[in-house]
C-alpha atoms as a PDB file:
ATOM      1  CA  UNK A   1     106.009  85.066 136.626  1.00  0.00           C
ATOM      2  CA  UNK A   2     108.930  84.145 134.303  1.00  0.00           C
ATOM      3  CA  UNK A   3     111.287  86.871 133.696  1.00  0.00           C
ATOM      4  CA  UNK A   4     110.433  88.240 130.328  1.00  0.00           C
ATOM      5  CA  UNK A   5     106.611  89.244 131.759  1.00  0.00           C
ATOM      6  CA  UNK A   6     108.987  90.920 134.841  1.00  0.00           C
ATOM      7  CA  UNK A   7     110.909  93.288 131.993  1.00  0.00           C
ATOM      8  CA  UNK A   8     107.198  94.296 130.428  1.00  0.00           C
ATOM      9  CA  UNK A   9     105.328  95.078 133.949  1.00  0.00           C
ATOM     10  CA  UNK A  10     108.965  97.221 134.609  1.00  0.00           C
ATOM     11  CA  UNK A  11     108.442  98.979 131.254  1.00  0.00           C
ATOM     12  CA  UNK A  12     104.857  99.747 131.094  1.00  0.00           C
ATOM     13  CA  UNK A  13     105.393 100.543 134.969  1.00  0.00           C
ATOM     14  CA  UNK A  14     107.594 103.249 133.751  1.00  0.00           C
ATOM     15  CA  UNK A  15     105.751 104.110 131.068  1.00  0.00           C
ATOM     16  CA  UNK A  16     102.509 105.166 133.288  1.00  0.00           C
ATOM     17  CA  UNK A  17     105.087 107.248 135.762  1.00  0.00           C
ATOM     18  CA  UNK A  18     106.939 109.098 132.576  1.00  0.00           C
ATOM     19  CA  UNK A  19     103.221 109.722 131.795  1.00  0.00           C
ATOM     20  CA  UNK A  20     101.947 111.145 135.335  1.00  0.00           C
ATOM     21  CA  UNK A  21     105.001 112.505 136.020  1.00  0.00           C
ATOM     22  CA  UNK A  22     105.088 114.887 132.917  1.00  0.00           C
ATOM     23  CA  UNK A  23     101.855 115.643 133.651  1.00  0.00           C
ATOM     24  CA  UNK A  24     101.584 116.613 136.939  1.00  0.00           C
ATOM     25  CA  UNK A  25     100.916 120.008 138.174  1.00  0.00           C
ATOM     26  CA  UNK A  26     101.239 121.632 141.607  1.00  0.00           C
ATOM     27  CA  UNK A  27      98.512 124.043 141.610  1.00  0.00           C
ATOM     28  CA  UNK A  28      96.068 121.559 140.022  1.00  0.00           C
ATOM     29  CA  UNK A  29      94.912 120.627 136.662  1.00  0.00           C
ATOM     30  CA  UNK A  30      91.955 122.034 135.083  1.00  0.00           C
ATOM     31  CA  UNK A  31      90.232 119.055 133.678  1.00  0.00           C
ATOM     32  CA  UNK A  32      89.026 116.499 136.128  1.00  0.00           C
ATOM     33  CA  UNK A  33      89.541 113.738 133.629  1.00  0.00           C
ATOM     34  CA  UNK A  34      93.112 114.224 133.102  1.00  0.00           C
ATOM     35  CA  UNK A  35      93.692 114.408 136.698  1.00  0.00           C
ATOM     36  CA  UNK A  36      92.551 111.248 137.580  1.00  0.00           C
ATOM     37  CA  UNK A  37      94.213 109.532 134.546  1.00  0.00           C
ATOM     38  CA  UNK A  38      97.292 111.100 136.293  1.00  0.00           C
ATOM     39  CA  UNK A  39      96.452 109.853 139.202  1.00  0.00           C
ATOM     40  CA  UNK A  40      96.010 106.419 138.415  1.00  0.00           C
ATOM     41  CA  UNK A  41      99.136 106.394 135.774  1.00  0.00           C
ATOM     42  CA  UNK A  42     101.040 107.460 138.502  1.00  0.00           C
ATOM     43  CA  UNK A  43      99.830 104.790 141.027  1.00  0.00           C
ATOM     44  CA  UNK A  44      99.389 102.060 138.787  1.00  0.00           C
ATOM     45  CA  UNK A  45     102.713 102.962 137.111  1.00  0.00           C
ATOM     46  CA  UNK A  46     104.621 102.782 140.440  1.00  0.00           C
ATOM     47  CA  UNK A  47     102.646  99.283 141.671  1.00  0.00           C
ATOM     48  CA  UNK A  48     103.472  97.871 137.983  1.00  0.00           C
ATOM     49  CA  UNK A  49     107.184  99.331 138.018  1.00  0.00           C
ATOM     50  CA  UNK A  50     107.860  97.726 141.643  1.00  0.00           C
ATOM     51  CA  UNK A  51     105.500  94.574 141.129  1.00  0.00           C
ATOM     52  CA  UNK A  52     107.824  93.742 138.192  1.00  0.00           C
ATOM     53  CA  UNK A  53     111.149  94.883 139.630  1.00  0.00           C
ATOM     54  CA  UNK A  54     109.874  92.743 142.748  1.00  0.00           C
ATOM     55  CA  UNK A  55     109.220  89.535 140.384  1.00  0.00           C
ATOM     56  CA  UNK A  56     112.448  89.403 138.604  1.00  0.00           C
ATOM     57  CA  UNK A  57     114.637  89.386 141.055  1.00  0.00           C
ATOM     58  CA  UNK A  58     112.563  86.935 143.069  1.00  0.00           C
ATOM     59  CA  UNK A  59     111.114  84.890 140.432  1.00  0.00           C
ATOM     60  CA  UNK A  60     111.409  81.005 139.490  1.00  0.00           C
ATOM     61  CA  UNK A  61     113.647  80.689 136.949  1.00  0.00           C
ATOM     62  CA  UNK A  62     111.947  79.409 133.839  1.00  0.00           C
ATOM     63  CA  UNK A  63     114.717  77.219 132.263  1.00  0.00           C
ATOM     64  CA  UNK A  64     112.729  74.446 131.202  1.00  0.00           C
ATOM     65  CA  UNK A  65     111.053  73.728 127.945  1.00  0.00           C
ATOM     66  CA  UNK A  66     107.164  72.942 127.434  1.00  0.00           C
ATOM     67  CA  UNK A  67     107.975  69.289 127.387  1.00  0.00           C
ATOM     68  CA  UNK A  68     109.647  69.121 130.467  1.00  0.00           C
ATOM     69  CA  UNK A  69     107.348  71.304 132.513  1.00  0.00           C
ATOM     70  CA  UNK A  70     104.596  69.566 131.465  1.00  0.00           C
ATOM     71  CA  UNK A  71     106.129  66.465 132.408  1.00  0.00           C
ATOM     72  CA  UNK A  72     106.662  68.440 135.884  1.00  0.00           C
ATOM     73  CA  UNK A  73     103.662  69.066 136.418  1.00  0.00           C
ATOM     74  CA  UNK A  74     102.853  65.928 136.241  1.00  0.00           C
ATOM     75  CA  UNK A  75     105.155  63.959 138.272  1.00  0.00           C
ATOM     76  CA  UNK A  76     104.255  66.537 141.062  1.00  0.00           C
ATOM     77  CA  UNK A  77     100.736  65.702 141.206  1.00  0.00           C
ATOM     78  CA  UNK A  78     101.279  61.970 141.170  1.00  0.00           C
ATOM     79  CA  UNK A  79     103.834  62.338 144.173  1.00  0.00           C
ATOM     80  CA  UNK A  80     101.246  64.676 146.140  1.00  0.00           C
ATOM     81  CA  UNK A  81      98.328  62.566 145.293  1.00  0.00           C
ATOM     82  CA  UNK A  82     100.106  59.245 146.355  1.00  0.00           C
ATOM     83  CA  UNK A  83     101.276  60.630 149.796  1.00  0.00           C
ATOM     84  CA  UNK A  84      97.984  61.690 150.540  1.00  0.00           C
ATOM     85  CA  UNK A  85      96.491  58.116 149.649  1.00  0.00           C
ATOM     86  CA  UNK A  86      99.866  56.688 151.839  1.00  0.00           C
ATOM     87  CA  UNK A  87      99.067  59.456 154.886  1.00  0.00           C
ATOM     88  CA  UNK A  88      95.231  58.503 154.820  1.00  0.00           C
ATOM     89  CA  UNK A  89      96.276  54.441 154.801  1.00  0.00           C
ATOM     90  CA  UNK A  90      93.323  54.108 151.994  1.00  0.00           C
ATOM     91  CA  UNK A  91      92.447  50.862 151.929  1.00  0.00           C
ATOM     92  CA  UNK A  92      92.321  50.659 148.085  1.00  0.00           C
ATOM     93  CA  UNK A  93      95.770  51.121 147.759  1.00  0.00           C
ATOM     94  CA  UNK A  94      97.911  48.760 149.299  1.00  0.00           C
ATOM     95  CA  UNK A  95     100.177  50.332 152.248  1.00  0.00           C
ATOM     96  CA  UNK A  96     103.885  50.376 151.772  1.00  0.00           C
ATOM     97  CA  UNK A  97     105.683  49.730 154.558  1.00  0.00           C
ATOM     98  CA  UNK A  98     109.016  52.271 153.939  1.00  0.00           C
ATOM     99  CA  UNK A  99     109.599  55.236 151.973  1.00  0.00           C
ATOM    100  CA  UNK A 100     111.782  53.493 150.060  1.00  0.00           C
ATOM    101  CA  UNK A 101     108.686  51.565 148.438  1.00  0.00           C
ATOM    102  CA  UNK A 102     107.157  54.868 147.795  1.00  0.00           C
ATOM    103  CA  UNK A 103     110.216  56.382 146.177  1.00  0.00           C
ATOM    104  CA  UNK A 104     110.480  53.248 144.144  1.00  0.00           C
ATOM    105  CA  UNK A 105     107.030  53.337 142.789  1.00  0.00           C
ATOM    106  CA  UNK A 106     106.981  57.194 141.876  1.00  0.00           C
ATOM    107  CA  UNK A 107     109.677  56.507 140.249  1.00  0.00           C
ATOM    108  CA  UNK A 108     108.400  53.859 137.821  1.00  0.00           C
ATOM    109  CA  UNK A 109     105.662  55.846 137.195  1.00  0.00           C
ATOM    110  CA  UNK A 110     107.825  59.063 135.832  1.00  0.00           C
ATOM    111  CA  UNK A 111     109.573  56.005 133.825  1.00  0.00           C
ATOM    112  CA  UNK A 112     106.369  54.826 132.251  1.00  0.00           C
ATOM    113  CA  UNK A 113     105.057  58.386 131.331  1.00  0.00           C
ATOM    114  CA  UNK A 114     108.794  59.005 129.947  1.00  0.00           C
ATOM    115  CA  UNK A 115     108.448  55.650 127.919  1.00  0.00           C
ATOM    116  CA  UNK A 116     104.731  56.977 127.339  1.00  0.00           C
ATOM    117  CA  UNK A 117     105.735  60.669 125.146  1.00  0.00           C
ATOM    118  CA  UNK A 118     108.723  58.610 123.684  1.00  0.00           C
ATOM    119  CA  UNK A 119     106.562  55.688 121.983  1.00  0.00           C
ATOM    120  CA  UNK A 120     104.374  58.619 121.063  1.00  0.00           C
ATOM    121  CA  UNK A 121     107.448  60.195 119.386  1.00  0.00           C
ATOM    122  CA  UNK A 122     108.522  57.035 117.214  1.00  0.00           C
ATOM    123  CA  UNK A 123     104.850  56.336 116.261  1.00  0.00           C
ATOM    124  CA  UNK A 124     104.421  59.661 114.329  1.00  0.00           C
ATOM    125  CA  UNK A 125     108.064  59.347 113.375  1.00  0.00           C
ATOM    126  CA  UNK A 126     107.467  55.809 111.706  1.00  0.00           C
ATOM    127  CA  UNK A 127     103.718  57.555 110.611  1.00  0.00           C
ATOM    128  CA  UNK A 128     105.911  59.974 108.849  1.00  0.00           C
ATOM    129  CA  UNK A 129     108.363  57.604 107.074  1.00  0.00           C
ATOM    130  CA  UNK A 130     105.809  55.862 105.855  1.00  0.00           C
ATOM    131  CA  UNK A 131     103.864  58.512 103.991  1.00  0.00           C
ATOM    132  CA  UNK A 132     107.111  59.214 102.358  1.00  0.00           C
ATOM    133  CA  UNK A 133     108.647  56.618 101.467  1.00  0.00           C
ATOM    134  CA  UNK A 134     104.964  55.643  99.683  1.00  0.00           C
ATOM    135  CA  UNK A 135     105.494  59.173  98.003  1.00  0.00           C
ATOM    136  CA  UNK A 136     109.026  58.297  96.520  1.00  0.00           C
ATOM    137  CA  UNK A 137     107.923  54.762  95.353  1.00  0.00           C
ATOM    138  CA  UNK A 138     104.976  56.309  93.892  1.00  0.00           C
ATOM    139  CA  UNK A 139     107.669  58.748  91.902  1.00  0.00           C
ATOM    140  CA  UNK A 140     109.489  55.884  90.847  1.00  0.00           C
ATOM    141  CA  UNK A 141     106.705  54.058  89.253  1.00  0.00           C
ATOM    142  CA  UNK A 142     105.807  57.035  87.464  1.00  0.00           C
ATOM    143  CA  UNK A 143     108.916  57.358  85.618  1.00  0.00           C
ATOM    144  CA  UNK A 144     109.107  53.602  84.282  1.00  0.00           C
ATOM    145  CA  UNK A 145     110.742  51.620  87.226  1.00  0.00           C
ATOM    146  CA  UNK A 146     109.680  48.251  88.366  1.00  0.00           C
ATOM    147  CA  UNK A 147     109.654  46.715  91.510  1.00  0.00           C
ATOM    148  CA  UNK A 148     111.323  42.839  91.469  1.00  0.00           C
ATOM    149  CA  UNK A 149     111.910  41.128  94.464  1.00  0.00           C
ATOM    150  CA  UNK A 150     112.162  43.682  96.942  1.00  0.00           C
ATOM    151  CA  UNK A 151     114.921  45.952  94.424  1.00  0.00           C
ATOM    152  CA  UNK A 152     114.235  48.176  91.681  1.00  0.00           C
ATOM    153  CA  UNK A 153     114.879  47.750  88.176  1.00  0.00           C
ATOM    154  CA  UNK A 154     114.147  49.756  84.712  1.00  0.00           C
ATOM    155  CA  UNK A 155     111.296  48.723  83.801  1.00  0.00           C
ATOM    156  CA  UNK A 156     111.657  46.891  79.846  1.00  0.00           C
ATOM    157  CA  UNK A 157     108.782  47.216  77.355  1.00  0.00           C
ATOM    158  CA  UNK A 158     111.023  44.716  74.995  1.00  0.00           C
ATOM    159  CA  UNK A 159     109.471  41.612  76.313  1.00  0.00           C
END
């Protein structure tokens, strides 16, 4: 639980014990209904209150963009899967003989999926760049100019 959905289970937490605690009367209340809504604001307010008191101060911190957790999550199941094919000596993988195989390995994989999202990057960059340069040329052929040899010149109708 990241720390901003710690703060709201704190505040709604409170909320439901403001609620039962205002509420609450000693000798009883006379509708049934409102005392169990009482009784459940108040218990579900404390568990809530605590619950998210409890989670941000013992919470992961949540730094890390989108991107990069994605990217985590990735690389983690890649290094669990490929220990468990290493501890199991498959015989469709080939064994490695040291750790330091392994370690290589992982690591040229996280390399290739990094390589991976960046060629994905530049492609809809140079996707992009396209479209508008073909926008701008179009613009300029509107108004009268002429492509020569690669430049641009004004187009003449005195010929």
């Amino acid at each position: 639980m990241n720390k901003k959905t710690a703060i709201m289970c704190c505040v709604i937490g409170a909320g439901g014990l403001t609620y039962g605690g205002m509420n609450f009367e000693f000798q009883g209340i006379a509708s049934t209904a409102k005392a169990i809504g009482v009784a459940l604001s108040i218990t579900f307010g404390a568990v809530m209150f605590f619950y998210g008191g409890y989670s941000f101060f013992k919470g992961k911190p949540t730094t890390a963009n989108e991107k990069d957790k994605e990217l985590y999550e990735h690389q983690k199941f890649d290094d669990e899967r490929l220990e468990k094919l290493y501890n199991k000596g498959e015989k469709s993988m080939a064994k490695p003989t040291t750790k330091k195989k392994i370690s290589a390995s992982l690591t040229s994989m996280r390399r290739l999926k990094e390589l991976a999202i960046r060629r994905k990057e530049l492609e809809s960059l140079l996707t992009e760049v396209t479209k508008e340069e073909k926008v701008e040329e179009d613009r300029l052929l509107d108004k009268g100019w002429v492509q020569k040899n690669g430049s641009w010149d004004i187009g003449d109708d005195r010929n």
